[in-house]
PDB file of N, CA and C in Angstrom:
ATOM      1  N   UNK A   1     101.737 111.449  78.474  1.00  0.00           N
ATOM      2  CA  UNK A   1     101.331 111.883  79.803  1.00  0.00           C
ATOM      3  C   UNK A   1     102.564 112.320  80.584  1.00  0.00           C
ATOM      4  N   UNK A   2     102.358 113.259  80.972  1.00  0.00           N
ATOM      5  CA  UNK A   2     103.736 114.054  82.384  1.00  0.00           C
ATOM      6  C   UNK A   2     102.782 113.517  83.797  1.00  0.00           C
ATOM      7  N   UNK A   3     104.580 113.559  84.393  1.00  0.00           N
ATOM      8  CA  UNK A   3     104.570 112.985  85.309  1.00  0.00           C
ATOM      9  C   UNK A   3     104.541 114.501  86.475  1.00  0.00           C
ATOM     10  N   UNK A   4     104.156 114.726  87.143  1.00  0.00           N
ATOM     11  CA  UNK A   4     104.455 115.615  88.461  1.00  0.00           C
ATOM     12  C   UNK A   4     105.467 115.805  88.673  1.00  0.00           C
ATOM     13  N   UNK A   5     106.303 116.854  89.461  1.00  0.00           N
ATOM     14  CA  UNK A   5     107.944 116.538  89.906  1.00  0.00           C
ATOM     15  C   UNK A   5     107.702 115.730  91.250  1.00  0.00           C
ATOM     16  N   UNK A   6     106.597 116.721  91.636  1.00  0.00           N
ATOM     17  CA  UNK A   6     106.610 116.139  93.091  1.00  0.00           C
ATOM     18  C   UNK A   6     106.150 114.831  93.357  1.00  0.00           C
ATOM     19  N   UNK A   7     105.092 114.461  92.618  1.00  0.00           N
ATOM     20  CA  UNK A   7     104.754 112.872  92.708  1.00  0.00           C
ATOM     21  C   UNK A   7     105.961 111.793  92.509  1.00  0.00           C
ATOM     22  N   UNK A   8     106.794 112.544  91.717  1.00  0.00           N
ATOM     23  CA  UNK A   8     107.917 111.788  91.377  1.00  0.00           C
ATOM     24  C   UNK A   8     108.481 111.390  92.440  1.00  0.00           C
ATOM     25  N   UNK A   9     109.380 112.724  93.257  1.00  0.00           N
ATOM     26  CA  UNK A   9     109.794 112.870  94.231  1.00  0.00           C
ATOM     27  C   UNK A   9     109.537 112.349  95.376  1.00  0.00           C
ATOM     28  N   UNK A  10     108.244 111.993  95.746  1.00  0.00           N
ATOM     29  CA  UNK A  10     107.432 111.003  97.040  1.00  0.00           C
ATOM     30  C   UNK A  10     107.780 109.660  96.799  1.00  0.00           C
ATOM     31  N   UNK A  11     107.416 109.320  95.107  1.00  0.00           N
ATOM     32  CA  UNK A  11     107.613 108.334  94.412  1.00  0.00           C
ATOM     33  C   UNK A  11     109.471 107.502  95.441  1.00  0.00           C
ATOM     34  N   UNK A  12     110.288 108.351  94.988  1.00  0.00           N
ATOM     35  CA  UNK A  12     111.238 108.358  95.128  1.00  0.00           C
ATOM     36  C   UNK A  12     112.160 108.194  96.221  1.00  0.00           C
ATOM     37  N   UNK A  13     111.228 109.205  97.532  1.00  0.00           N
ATOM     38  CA  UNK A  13     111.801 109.938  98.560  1.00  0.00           C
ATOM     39  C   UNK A  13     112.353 108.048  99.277  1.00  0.00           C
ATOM     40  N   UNK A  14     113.684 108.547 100.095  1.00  0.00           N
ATOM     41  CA  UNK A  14     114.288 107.538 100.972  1.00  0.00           C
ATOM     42  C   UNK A  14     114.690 106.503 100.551  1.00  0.00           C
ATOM     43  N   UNK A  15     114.913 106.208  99.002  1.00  0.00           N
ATOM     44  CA  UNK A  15     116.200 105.709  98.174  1.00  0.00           C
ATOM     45  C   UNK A  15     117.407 105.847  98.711  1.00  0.00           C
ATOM     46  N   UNK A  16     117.523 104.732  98.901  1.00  0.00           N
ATOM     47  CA  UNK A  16     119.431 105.017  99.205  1.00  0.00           C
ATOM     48  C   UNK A  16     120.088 104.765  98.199  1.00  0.00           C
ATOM     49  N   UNK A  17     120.650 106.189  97.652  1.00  0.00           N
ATOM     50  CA  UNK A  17     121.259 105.994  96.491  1.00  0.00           C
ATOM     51  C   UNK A  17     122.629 105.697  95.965  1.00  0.00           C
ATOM     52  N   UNK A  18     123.536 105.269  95.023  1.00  0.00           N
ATOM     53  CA  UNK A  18     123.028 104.816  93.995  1.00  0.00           C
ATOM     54  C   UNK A  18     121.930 103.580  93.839  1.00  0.00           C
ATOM     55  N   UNK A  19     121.355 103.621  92.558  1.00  0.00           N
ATOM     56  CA  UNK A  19     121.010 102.460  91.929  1.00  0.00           C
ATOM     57  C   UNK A  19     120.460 102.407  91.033  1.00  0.00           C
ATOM     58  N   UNK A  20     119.831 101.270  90.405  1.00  0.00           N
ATOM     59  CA  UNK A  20     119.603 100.950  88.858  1.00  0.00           C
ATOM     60  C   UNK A  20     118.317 101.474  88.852  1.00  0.00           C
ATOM     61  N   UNK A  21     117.968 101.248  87.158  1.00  0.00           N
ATOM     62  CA  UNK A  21     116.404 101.484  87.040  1.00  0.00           C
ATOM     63  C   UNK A  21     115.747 100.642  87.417  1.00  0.00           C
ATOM     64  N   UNK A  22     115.858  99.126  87.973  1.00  0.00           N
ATOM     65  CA  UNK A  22     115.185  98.187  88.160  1.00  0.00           C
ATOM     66  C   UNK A  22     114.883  98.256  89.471  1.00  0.00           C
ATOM     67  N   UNK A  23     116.060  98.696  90.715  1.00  0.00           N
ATOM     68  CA  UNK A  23     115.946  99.033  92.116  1.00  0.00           C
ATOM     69  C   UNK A  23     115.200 100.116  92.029  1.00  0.00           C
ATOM     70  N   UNK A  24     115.401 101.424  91.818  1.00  0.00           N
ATOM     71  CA  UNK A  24     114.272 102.553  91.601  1.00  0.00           C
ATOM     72  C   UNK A  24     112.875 102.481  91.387  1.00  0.00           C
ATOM     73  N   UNK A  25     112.489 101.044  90.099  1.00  0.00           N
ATOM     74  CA  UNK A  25     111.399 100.953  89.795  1.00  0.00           C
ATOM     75  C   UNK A  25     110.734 100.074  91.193  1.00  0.00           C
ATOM     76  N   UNK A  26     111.353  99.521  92.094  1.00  0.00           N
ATOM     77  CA  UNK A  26     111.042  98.878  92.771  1.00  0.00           C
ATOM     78  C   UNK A  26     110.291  99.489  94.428  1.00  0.00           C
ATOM     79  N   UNK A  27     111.304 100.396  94.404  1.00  0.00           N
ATOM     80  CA  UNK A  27     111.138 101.410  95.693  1.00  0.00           C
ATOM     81  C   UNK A  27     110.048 102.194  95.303  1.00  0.00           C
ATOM     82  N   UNK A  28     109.920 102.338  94.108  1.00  0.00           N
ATOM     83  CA  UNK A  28     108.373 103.538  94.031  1.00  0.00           C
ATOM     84  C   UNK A  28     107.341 102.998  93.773  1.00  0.00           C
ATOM     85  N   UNK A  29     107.418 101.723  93.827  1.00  0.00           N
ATOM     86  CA  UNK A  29     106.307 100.461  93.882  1.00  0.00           C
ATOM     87  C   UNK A  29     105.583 100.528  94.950  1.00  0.00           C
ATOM     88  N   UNK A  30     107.173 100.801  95.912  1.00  0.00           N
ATOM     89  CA  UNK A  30     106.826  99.879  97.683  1.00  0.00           C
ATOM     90  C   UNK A  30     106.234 101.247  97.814  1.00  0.00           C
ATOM     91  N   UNK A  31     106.468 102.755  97.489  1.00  0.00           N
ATOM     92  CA  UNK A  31     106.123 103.745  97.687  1.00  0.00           C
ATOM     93  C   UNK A  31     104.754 104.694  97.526  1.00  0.00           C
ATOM     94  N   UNK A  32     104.324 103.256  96.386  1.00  0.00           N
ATOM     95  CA  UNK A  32     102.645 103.761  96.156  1.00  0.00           C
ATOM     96  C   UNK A  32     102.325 104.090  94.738  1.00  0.00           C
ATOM     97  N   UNK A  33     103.553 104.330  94.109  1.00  0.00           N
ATOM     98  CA  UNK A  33     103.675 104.651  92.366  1.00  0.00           C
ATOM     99  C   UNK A  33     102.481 104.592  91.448  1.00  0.00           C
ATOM    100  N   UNK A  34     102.233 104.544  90.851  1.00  0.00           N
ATOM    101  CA  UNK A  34     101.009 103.886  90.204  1.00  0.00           C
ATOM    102  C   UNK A  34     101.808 103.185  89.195  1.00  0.00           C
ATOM    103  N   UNK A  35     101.220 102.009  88.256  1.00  0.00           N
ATOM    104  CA  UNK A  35     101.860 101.105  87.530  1.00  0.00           C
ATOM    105  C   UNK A  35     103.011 102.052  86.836  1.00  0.00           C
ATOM    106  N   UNK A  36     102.251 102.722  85.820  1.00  0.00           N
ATOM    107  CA  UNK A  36     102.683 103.246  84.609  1.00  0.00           C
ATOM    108  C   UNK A  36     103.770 104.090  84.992  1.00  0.00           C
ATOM    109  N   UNK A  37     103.839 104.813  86.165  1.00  0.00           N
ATOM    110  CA  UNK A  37     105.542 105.142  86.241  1.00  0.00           C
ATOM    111  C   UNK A  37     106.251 104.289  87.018  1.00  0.00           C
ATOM    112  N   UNK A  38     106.239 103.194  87.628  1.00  0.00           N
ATOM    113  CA  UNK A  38     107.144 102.246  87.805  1.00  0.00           C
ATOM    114  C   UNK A  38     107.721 101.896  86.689  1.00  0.00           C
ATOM    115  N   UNK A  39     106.473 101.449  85.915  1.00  0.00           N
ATOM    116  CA  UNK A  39     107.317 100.933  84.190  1.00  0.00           C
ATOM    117  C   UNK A  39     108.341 101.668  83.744  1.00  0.00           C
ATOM    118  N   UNK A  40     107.896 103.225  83.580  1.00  0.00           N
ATOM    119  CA  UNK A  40     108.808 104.216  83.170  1.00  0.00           C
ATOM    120  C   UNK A  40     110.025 104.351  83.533  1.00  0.00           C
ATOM    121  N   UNK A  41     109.926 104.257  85.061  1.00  0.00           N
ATOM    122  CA  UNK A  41     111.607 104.460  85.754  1.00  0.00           C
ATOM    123  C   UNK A  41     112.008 103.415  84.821  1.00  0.00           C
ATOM    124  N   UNK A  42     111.553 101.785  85.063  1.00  0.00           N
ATOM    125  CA  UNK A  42     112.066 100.366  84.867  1.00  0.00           C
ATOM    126  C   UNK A  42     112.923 100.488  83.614  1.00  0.00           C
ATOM    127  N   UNK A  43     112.113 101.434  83.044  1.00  0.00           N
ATOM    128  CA  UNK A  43     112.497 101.558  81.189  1.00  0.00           C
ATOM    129  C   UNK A  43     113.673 102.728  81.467  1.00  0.00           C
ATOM    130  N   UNK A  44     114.457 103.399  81.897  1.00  0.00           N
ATOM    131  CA  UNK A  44     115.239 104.293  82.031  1.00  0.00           C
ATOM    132  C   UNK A  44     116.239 104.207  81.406  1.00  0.00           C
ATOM    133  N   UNK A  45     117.041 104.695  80.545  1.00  0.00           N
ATOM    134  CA  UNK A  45     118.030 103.989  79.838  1.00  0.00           C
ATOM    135  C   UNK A  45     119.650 104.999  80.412  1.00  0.00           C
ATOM    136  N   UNK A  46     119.561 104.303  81.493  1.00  0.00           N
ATOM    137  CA  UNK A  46     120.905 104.784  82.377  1.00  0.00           C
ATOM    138  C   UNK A  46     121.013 103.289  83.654  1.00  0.00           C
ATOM    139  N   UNK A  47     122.679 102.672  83.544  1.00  0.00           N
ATOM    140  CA  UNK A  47     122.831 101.913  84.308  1.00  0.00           C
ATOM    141  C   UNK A  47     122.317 101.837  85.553  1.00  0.00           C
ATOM    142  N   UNK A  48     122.970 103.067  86.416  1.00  0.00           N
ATOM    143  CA  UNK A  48     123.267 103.604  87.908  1.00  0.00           C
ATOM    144  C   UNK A  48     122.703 104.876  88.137  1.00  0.00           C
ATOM    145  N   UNK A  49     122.185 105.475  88.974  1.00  0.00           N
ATOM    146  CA  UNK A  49     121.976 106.817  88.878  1.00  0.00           C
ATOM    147  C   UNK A  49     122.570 107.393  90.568  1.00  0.00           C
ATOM    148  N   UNK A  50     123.186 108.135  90.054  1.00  0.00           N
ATOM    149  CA  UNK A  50     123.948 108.837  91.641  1.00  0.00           C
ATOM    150  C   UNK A  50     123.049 109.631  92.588  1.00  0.00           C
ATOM    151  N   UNK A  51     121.724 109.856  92.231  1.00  0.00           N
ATOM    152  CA  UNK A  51     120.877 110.524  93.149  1.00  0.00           C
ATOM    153  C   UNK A  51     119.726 110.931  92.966  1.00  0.00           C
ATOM    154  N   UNK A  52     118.948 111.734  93.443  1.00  0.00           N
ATOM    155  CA  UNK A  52     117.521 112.150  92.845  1.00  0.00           C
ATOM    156  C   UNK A  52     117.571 112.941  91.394  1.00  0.00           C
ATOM    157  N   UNK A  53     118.621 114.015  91.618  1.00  0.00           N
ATOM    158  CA  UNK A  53     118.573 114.752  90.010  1.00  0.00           C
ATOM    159  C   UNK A  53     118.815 114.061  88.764  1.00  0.00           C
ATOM    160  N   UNK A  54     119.526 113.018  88.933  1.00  0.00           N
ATOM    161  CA  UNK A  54     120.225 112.228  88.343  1.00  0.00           C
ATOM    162  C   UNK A  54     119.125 111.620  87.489  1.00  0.00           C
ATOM    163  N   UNK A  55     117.966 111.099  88.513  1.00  0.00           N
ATOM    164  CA  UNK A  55     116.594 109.982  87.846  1.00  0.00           C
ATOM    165  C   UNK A  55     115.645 111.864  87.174  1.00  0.00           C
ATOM    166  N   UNK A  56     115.204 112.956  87.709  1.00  0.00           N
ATOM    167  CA  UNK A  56     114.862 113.756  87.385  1.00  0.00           C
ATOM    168  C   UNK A  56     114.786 114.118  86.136  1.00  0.00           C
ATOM    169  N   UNK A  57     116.708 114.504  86.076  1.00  0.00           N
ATOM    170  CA  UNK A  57     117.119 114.559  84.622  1.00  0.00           C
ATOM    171  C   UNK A  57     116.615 113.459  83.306  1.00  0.00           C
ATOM    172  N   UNK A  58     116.821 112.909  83.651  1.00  0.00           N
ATOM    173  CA  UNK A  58     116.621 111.540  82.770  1.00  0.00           C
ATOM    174  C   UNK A  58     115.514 111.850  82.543  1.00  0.00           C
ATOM    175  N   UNK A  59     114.752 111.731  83.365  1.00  0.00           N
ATOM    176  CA  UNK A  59     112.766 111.424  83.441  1.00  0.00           C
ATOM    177  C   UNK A  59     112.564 112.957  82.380  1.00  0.00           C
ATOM    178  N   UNK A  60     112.869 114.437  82.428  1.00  0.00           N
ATOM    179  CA  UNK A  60     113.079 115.465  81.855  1.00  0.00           C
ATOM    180  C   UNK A  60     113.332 115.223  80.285  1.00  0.00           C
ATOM    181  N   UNK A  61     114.831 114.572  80.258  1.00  0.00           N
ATOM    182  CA  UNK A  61     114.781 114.594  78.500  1.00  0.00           C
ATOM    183  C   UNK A  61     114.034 113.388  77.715  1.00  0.00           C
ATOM    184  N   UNK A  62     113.234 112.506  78.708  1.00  0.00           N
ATOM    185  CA  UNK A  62     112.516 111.437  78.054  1.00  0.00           C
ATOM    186  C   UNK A  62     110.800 112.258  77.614  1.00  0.00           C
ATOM    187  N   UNK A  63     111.021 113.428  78.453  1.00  0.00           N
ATOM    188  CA  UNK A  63     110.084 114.320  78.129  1.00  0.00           C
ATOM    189  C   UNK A  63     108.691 113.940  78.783  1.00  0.00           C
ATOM    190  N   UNK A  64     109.109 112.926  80.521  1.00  0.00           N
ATOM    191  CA  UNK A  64     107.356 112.922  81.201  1.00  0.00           C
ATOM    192  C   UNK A  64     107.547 113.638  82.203  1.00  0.00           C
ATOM    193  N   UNK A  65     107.903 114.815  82.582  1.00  0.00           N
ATOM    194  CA  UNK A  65     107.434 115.369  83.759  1.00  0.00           C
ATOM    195  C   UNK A  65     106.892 116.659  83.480  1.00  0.00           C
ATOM    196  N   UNK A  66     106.195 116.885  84.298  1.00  0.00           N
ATOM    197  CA  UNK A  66     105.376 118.459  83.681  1.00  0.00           C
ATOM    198  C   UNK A  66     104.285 118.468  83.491  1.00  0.00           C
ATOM    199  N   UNK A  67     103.695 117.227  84.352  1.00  0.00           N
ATOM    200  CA  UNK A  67     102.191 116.698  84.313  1.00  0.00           C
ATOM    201  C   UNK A  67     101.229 117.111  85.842  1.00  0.00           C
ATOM    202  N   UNK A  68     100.857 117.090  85.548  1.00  0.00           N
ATOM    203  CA  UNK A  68      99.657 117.666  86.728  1.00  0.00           C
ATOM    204  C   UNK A  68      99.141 116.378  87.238  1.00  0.00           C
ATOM    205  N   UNK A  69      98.414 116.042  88.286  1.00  0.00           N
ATOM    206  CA  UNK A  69      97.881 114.670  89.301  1.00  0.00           C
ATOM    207  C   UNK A  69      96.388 114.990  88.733  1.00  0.00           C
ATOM    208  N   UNK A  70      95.859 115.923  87.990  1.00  0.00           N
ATOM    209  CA  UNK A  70      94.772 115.334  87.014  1.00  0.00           C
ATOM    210  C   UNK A  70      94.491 114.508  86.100  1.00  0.00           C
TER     211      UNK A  70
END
């Protein structure tokens, strides 16, 4: 399943960044996420991430974004 960019991005929005996959997975919790991409960030296999492109990228070569909110 792909993820939206933009759902991501809402997911995301007002992170103060850096931080881990575990802080990330946490903020898009408080943000409304639905389970299954909280997990995903949680699972990220990068320490720190310096900003939004940063989690993007990642989320890109793990190969879930590009999904539609159907």
């Amino acid at each position: 399943m792909g993820y939206d960019v933009t759902q991501v991005q809402k997911s995301l929005a007002g992170f103060d960044y850096p931080g881990g996959p575990q802080e990330l997975a946490d903020h898009a919790s408080s943000n409304g996420a639905d389970q299954q991409l909280v997990d995903t960030i949680k699972g990220l296999d990068k320490e720190q991430f310096d900003g939004p492109n940063a989690v993007m990228s990642k989320l890109g070569e793990a190969g879930i974004l590009g999904g539609s909110n159907s």
